[in-house]
C-alpha atoms as a PDB file:
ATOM      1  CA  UNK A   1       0.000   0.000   0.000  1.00  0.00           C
ATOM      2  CA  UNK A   2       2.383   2.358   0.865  1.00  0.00           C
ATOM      3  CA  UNK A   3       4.416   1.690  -2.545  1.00  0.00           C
ATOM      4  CA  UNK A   4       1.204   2.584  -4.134  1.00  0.00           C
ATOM      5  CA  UNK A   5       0.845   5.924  -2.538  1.00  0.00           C
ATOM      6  CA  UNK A   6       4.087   6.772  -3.127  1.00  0.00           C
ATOM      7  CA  UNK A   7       3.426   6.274  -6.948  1.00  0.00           C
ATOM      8  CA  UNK A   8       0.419   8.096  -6.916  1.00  0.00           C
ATOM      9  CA  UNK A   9       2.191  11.299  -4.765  1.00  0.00           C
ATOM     10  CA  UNK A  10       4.742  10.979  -7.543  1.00  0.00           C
ATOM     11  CA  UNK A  11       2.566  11.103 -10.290  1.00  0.00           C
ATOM     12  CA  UNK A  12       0.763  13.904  -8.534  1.00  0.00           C
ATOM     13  CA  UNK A  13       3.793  16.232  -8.074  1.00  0.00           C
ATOM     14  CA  UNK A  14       4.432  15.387 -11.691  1.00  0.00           C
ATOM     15  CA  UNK A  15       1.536  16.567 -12.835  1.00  0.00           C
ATOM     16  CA  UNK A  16       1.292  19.346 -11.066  1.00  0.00           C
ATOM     17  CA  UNK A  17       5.088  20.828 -11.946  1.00  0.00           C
ATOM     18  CA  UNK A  18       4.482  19.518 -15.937  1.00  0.00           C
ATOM     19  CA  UNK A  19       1.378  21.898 -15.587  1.00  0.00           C
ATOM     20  CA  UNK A  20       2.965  24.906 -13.699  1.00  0.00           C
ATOM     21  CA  UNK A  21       5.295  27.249 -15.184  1.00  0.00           C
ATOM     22  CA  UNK A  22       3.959  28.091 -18.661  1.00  0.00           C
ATOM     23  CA  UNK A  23       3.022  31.763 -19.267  1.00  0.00           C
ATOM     24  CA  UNK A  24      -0.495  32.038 -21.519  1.00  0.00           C
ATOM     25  CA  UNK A  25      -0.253  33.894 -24.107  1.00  0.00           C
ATOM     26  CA  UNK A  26      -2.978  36.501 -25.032  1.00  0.00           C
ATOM     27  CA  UNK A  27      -3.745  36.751 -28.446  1.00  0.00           C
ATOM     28  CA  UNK A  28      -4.904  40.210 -28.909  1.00  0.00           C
ATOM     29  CA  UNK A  29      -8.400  40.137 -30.806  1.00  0.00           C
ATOM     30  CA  UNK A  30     -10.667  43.235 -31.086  1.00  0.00           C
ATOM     31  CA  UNK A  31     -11.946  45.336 -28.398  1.00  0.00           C
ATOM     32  CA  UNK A  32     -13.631  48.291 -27.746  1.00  0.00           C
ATOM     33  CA  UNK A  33     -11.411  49.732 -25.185  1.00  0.00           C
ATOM     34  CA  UNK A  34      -8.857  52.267 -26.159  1.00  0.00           C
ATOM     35  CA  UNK A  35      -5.407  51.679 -25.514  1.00  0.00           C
ATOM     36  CA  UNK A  36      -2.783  53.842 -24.271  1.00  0.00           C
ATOM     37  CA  UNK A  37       0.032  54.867 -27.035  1.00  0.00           C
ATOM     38  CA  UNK A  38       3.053  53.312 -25.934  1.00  0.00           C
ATOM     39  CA  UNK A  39       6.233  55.507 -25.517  1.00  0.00           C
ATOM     40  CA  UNK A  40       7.877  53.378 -28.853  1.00  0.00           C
ATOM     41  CA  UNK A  41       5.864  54.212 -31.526  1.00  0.00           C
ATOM     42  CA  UNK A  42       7.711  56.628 -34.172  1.00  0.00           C
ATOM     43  CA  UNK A  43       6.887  59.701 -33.955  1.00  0.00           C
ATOM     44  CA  UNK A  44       5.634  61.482 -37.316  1.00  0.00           C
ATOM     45  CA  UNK A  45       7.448  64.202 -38.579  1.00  0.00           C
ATOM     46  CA  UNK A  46       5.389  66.890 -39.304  1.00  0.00           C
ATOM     47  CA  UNK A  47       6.319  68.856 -42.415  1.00  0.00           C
ATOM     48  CA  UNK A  48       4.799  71.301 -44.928  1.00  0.00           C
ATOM     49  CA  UNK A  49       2.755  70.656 -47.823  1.00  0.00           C
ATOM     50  CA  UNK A  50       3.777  71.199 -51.228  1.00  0.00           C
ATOM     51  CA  UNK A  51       1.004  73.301 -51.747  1.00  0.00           C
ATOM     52  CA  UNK A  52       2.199  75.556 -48.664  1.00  0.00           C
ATOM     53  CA  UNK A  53       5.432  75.358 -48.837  1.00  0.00           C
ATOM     54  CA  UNK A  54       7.046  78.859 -50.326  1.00  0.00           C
ATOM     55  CA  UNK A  55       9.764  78.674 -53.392  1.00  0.00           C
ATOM     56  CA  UNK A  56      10.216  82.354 -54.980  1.00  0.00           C
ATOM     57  CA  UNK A  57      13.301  81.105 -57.027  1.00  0.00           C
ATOM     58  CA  UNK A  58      12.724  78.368 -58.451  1.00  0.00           C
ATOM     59  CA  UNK A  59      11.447  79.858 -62.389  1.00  0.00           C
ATOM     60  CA  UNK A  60      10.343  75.553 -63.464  1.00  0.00           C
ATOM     61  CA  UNK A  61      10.840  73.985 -66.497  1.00  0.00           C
ATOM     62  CA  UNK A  62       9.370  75.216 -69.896  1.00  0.00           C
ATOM     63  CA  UNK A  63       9.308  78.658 -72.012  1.00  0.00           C
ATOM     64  CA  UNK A  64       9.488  81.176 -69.479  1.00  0.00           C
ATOM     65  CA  UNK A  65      12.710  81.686 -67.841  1.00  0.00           C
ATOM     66  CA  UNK A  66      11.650  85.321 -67.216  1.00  0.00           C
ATOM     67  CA  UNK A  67       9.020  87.478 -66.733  1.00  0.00           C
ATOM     68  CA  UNK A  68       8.489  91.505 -65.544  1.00  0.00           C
ATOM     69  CA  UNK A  69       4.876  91.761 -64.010  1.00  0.00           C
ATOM     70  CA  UNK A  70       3.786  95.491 -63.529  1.00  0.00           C
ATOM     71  CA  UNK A  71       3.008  97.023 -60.196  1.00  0.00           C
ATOM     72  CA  UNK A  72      -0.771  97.882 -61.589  1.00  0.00           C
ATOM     73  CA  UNK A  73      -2.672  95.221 -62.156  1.00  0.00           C
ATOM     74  CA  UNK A  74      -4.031  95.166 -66.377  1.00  0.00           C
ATOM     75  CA  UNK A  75      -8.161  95.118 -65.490  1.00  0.00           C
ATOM     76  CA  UNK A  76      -8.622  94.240 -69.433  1.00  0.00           C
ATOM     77  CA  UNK A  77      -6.051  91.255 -68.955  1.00  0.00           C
ATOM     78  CA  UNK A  78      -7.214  89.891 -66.137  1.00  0.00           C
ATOM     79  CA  UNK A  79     -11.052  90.009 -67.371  1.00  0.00           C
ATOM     80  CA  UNK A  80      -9.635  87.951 -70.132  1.00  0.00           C
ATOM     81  CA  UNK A  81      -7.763  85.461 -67.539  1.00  0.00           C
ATOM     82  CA  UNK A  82     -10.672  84.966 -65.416  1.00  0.00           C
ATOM     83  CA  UNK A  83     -12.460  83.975 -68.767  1.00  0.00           C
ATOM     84  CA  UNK A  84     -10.088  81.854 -70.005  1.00  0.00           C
ATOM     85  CA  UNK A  85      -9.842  79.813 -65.956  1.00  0.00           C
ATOM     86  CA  UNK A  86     -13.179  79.517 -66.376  1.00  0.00           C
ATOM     87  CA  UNK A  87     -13.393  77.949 -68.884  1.00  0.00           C
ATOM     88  CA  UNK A  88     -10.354  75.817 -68.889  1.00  0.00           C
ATOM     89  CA  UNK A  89      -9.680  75.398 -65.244  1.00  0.00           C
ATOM     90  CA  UNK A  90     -12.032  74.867 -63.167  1.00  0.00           C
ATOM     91  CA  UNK A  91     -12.983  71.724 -63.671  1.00  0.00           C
ATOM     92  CA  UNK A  92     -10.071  70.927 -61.214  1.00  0.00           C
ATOM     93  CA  UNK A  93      -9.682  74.657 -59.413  1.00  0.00           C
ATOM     94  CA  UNK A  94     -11.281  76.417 -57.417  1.00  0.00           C
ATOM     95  CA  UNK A  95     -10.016  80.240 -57.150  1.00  0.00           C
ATOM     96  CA  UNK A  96      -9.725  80.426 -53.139  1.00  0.00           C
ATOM     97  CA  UNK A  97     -10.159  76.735 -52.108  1.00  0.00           C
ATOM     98  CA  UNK A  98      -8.176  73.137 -52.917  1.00  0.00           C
ATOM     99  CA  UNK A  99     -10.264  70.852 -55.118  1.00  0.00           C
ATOM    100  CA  UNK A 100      -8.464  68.105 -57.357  1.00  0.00           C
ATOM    101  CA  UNK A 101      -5.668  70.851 -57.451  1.00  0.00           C
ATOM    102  CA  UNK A 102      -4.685  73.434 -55.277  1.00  0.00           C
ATOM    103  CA  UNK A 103      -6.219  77.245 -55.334  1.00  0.00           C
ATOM    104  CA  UNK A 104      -4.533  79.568 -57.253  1.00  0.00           C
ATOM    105  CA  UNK A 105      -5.308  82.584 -54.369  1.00  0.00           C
ATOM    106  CA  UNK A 106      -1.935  84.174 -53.254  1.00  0.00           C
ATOM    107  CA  UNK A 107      -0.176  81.786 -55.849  1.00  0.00           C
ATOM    108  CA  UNK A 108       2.584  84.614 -56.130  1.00  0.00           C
ATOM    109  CA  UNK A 109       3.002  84.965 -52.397  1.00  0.00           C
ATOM    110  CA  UNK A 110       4.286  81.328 -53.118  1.00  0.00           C
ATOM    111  CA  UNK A 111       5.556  80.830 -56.615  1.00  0.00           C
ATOM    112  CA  UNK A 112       7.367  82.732 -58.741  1.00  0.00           C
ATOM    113  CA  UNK A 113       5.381  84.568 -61.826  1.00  0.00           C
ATOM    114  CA  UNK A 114       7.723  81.876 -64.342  1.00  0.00           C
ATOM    115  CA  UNK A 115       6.853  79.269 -61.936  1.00  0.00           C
ATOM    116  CA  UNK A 116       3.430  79.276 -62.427  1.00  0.00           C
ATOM    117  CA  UNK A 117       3.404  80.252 -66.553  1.00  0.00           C
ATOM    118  CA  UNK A 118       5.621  77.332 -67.084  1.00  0.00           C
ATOM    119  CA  UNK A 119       3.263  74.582 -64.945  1.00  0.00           C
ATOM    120  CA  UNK A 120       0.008  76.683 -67.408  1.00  0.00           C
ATOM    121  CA  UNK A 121       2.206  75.768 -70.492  1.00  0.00           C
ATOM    122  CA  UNK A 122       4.595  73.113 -70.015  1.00  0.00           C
ATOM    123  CA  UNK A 123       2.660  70.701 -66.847  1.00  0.00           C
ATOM    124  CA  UNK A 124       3.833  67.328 -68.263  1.00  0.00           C
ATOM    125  CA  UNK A 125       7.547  68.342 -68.288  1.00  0.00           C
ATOM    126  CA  UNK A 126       7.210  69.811 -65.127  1.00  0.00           C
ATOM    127  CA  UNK A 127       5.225  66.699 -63.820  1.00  0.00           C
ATOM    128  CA  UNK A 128       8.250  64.708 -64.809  1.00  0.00           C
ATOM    129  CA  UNK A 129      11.460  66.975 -63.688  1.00  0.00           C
ATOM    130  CA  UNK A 130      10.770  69.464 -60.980  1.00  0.00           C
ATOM    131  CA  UNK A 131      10.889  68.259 -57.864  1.00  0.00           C
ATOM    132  CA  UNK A 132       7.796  71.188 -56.329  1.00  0.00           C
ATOM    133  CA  UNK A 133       5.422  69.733 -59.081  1.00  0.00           C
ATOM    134  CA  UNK A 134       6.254  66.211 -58.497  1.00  0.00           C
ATOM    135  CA  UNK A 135       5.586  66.876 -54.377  1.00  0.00           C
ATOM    136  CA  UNK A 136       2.151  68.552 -55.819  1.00  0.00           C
ATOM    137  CA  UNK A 137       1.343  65.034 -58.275  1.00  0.00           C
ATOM    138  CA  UNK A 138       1.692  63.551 -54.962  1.00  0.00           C
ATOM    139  CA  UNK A 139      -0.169  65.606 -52.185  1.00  0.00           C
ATOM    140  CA  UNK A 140      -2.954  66.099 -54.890  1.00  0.00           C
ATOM    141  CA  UNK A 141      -3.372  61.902 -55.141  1.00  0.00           C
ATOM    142  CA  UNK A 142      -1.344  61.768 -58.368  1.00  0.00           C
ATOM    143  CA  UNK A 143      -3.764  63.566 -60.179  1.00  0.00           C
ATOM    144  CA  UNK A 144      -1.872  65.601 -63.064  1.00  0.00           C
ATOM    145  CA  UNK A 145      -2.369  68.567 -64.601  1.00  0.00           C
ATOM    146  CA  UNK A 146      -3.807  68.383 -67.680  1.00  0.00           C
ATOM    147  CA  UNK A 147      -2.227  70.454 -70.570  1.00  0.00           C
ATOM    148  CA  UNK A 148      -4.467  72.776 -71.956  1.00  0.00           C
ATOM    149  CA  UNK A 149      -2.599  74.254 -74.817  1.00  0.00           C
ATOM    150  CA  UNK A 150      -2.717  77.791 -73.938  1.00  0.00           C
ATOM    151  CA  UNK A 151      -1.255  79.894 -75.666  1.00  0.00           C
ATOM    152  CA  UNK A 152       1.223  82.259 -73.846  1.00  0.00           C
ATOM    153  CA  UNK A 153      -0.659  85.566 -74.212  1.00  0.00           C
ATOM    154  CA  UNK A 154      -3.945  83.540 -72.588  1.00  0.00           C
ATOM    155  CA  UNK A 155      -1.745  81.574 -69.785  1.00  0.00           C
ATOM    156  CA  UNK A 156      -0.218  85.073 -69.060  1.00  0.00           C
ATOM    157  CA  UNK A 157      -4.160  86.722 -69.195  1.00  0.00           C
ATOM    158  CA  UNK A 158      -4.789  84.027 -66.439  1.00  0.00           C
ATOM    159  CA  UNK A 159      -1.727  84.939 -64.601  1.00  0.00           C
ATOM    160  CA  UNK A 160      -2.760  88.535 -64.364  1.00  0.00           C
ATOM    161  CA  UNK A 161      -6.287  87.252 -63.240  1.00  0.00           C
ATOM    162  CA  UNK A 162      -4.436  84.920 -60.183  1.00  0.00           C
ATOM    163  CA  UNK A 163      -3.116  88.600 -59.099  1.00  0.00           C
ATOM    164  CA  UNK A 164      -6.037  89.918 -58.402  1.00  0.00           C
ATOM    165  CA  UNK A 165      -7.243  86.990 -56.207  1.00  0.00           C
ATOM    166  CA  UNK A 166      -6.488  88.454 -52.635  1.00  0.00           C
END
């Protein structure tokens, strides 16, 4: 008898330490609760949209490498522009709000006058080689500016009209 208990109090203590010891492992499923952000996450650097961001010099790729605008704004010309945009532009513009592409208000506080008459006339090129209007294709969901084949004297009309949106 007592070789018997013995066994079993062996096979007891076995059991028990076989069974002890093991961590369980919580696999995380959904919930409801919020969790607390943990100190290790990355944080994201913040930085400036293209359509914010201010670049004076750079003139962009096409047939304007320079341009002399006139203090006064020319009322006839910029009747003429504000035709011509809309017309042609804003079926992706909005004067003084982003749509598919950004608003043209203030453009010249942020581009220079060549800047913008080059991305009127020449968007494709520009699209493909200058690194604001590539950071543009991309905060604007890759949608490109189409080329409307302006002539300079109308893409320079429209320019004139973007001056007098304040």
């Amino acid at each position: 008898m007592k070789k018997t208990l013995n066994i079993a109090m062996i096979l007891l203590v076995s059991f028990l330490i076989s069974c002890g010891g093991k961590e369980e492992k919580k696999k995380e499923g959904f919930s409801y609760e919020k969790k607390a952000p943990t100190e290790n996450k990355i944080k994201k650097v913040e930085s400036v949209p293209a359509s914010k961001q201010i670049d004076l010099d750079n003139k962009g790729i096409g047939p304007i490498s320079s341009i002399n605008l006139p203090s006064e704004i020319d009322q006839t010309m910029a009747t003429h522009g504000a035709d011509v945009f809309k017309k042609m532009c804003t079926a992706c513009h909005r004067p003084d709000k982003k749509f598919i592409g950004p608003a043209p208000k203030n453009i010249l506080d942020r581009r220079s006058p060549e800047w913008v008459l080059n991305m009127i006339l020449n968007p494709d090129e520009m699209v493909q080689k200058d690194p604001l209007a590539k950071a543009l294709l991309i905060e604007f969901n890759g949608s490109p500016m189409a080329n409307q084949n302006l002539s300079e004297e109308d893409a320079r009309a429209v320019l004139e009209y973007f001056r007098t949106l304040k």
